[in-house]
C-alpha atoms as a PDB file:
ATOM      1  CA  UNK A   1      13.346 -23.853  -7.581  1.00  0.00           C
ATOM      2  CA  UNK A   2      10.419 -25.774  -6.124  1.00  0.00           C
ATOM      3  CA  UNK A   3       6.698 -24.287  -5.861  1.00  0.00           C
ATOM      4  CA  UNK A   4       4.963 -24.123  -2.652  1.00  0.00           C
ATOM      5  CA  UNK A   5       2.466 -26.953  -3.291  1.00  0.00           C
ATOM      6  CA  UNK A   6       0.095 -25.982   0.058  1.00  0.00           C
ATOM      7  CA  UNK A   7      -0.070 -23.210   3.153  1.00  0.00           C
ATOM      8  CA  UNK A   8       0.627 -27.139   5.307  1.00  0.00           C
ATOM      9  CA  UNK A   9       3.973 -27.405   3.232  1.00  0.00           C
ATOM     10  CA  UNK A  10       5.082 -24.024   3.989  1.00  0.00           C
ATOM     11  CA  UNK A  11       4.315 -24.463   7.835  1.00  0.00           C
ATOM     12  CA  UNK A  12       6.670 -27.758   7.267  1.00  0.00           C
ATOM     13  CA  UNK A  13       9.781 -26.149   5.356  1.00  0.00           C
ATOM     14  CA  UNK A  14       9.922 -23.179   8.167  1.00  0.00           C
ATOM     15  CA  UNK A  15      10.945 -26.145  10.710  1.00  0.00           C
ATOM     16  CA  UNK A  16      13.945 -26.879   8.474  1.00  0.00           C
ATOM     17  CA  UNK A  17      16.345 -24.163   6.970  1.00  0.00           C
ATOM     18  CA  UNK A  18      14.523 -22.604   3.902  1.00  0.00           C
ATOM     19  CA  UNK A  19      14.557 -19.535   1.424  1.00  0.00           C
ATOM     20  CA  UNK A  20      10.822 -18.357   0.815  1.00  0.00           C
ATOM     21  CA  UNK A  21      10.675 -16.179  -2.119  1.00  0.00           C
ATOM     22  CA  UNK A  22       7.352 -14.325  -2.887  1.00  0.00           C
ATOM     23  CA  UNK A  23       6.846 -14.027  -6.874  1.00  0.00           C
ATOM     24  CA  UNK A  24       4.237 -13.889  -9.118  1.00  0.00           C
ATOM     25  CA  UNK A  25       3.996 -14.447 -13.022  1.00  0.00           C
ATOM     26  CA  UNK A  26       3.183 -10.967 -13.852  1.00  0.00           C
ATOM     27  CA  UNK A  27       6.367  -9.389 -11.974  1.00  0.00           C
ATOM     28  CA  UNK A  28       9.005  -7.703 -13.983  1.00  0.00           C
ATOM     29  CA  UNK A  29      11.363  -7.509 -11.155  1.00  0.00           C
ATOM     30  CA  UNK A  30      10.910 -11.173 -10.277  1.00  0.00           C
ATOM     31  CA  UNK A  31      11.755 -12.192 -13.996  1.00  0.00           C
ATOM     32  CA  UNK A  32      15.284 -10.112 -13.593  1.00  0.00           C
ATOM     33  CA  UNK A  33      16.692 -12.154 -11.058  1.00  0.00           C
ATOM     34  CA  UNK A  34      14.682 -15.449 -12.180  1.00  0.00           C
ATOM     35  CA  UNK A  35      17.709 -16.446 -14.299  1.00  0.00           C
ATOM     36  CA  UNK A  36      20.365 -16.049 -11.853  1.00  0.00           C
ATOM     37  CA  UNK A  37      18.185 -17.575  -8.468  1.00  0.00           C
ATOM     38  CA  UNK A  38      20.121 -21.210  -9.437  1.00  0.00           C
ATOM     39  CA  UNK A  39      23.336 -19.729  -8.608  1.00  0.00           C
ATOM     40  CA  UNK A  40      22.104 -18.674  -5.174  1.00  0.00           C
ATOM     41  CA  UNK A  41      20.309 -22.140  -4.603  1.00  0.00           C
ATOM     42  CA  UNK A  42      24.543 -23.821  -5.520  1.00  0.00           C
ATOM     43  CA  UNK A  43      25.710 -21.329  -3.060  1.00  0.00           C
ATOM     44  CA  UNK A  44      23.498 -21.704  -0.353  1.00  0.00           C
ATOM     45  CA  UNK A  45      23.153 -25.386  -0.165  1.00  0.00           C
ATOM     46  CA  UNK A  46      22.364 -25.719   3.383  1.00  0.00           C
ATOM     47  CA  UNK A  47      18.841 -23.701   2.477  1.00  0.00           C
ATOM     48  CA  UNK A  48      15.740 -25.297   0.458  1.00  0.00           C
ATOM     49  CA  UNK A  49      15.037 -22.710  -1.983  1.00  0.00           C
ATOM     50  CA  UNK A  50      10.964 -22.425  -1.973  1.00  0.00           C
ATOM     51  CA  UNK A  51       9.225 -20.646  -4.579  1.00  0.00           C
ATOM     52  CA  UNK A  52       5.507 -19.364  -3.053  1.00  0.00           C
ATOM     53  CA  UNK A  53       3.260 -17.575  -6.247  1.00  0.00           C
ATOM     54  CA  UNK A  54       1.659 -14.542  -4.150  1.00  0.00           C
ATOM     55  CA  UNK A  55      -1.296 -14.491  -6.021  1.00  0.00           C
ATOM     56  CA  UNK A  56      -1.872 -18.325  -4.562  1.00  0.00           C
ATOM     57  CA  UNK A  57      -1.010 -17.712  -1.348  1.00  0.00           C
ATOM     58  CA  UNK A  58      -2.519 -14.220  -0.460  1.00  0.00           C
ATOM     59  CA  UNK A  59      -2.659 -15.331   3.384  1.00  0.00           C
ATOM     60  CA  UNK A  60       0.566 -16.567   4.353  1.00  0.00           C
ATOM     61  CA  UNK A  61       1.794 -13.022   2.335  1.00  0.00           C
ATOM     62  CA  UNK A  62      -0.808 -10.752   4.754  1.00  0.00           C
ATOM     63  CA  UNK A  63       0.320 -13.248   8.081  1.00  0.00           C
ATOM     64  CA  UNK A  64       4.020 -11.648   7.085  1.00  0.00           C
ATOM     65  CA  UNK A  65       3.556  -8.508   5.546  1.00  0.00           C
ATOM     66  CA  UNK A  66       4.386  -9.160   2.210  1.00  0.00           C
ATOM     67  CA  UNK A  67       3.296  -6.262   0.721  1.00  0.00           C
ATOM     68  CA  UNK A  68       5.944  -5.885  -2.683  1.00  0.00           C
ATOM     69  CA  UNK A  69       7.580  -8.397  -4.388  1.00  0.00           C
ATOM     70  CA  UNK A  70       9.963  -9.838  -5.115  1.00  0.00           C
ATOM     71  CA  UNK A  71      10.448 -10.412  -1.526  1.00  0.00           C
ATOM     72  CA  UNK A  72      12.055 -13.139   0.933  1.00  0.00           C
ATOM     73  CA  UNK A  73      11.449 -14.593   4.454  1.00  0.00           C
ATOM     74  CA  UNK A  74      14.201 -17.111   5.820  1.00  0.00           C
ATOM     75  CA  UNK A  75      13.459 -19.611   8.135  1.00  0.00           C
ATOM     76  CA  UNK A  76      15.407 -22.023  10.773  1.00  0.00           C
ATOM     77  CA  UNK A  77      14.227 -24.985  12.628  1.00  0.00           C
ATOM     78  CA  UNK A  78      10.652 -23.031  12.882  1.00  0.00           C
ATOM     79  CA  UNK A  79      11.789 -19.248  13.695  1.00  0.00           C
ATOM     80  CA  UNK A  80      12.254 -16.704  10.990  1.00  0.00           C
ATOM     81  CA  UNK A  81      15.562 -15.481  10.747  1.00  0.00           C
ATOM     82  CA  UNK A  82      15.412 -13.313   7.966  1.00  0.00           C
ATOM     83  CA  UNK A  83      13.580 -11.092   5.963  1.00  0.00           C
ATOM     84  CA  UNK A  84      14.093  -9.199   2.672  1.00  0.00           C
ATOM     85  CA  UNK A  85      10.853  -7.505   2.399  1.00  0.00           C
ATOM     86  CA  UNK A  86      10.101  -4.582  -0.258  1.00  0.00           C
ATOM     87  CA  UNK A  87       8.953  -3.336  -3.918  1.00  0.00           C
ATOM     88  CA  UNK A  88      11.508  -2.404  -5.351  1.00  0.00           C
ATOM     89  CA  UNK A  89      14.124  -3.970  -7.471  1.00  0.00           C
ATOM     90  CA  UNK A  90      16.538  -6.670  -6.042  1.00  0.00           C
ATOM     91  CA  UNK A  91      19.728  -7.267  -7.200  1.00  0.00           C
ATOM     92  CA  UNK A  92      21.327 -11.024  -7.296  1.00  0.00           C
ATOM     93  CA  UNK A  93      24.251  -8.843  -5.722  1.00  0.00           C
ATOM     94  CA  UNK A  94      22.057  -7.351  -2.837  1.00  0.00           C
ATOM     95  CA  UNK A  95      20.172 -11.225  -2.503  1.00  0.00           C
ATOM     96  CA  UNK A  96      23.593 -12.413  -1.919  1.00  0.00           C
ATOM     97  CA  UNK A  97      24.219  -9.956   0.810  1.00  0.00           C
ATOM     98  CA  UNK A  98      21.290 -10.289   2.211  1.00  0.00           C
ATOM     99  CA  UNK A  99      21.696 -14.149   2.968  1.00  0.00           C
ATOM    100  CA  UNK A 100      24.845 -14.098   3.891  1.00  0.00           C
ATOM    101  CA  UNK A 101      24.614 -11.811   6.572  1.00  0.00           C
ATOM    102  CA  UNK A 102      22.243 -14.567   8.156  1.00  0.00           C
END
């Protein structure tokens, strides 16, 4: 999954059709699904996957409420479709669900 480089490349990716998932190094819940986020990217091929560290990008996470992570924000052609926002634990399962209901 590629790393949000820059707050400019995130306001570029949310014009196309990405997955935005807030993680950070020091989250056990984010290094549960970790292994199994490849078989979402293969699934979802019409989405860039984009990893953003919250710790890097503290303002684009207070702009959108990102509060608990592991969370996600979809976007499409510059409007947010989605959002998967919360502390707790995420199952690949409930991921799944979540972007296919999009």
């Amino acid at each position: 999954m590629q790393q949000l480089a820059s707050e400019q490349q995130f306001d570029t990716l949310k014009n196309e059709q990405t997955v935005f998932l807030f993680t950070a190094d020091w989250c056990p819940d984010c290094k549960v699904i970790e292994p199994e986020l490849p078989q979402l990217e293969a699934k979802y091929t019409n989405y860039n996957f984009i990893s953003i560290d919250r710790d890097k990008f503290i303002d684009i996470c207070v702009d959108y409420g990102i509060m608990g992570i592991p969370s996600f924000l979809v976007f499409r052609n510059g409007e947010q479709i989605g959002s998967y926002i919360g502390k707790e634990r995420k199952s690949i399962e409930q991921i799944d669900q979540f972007l296919a209901s999009l």
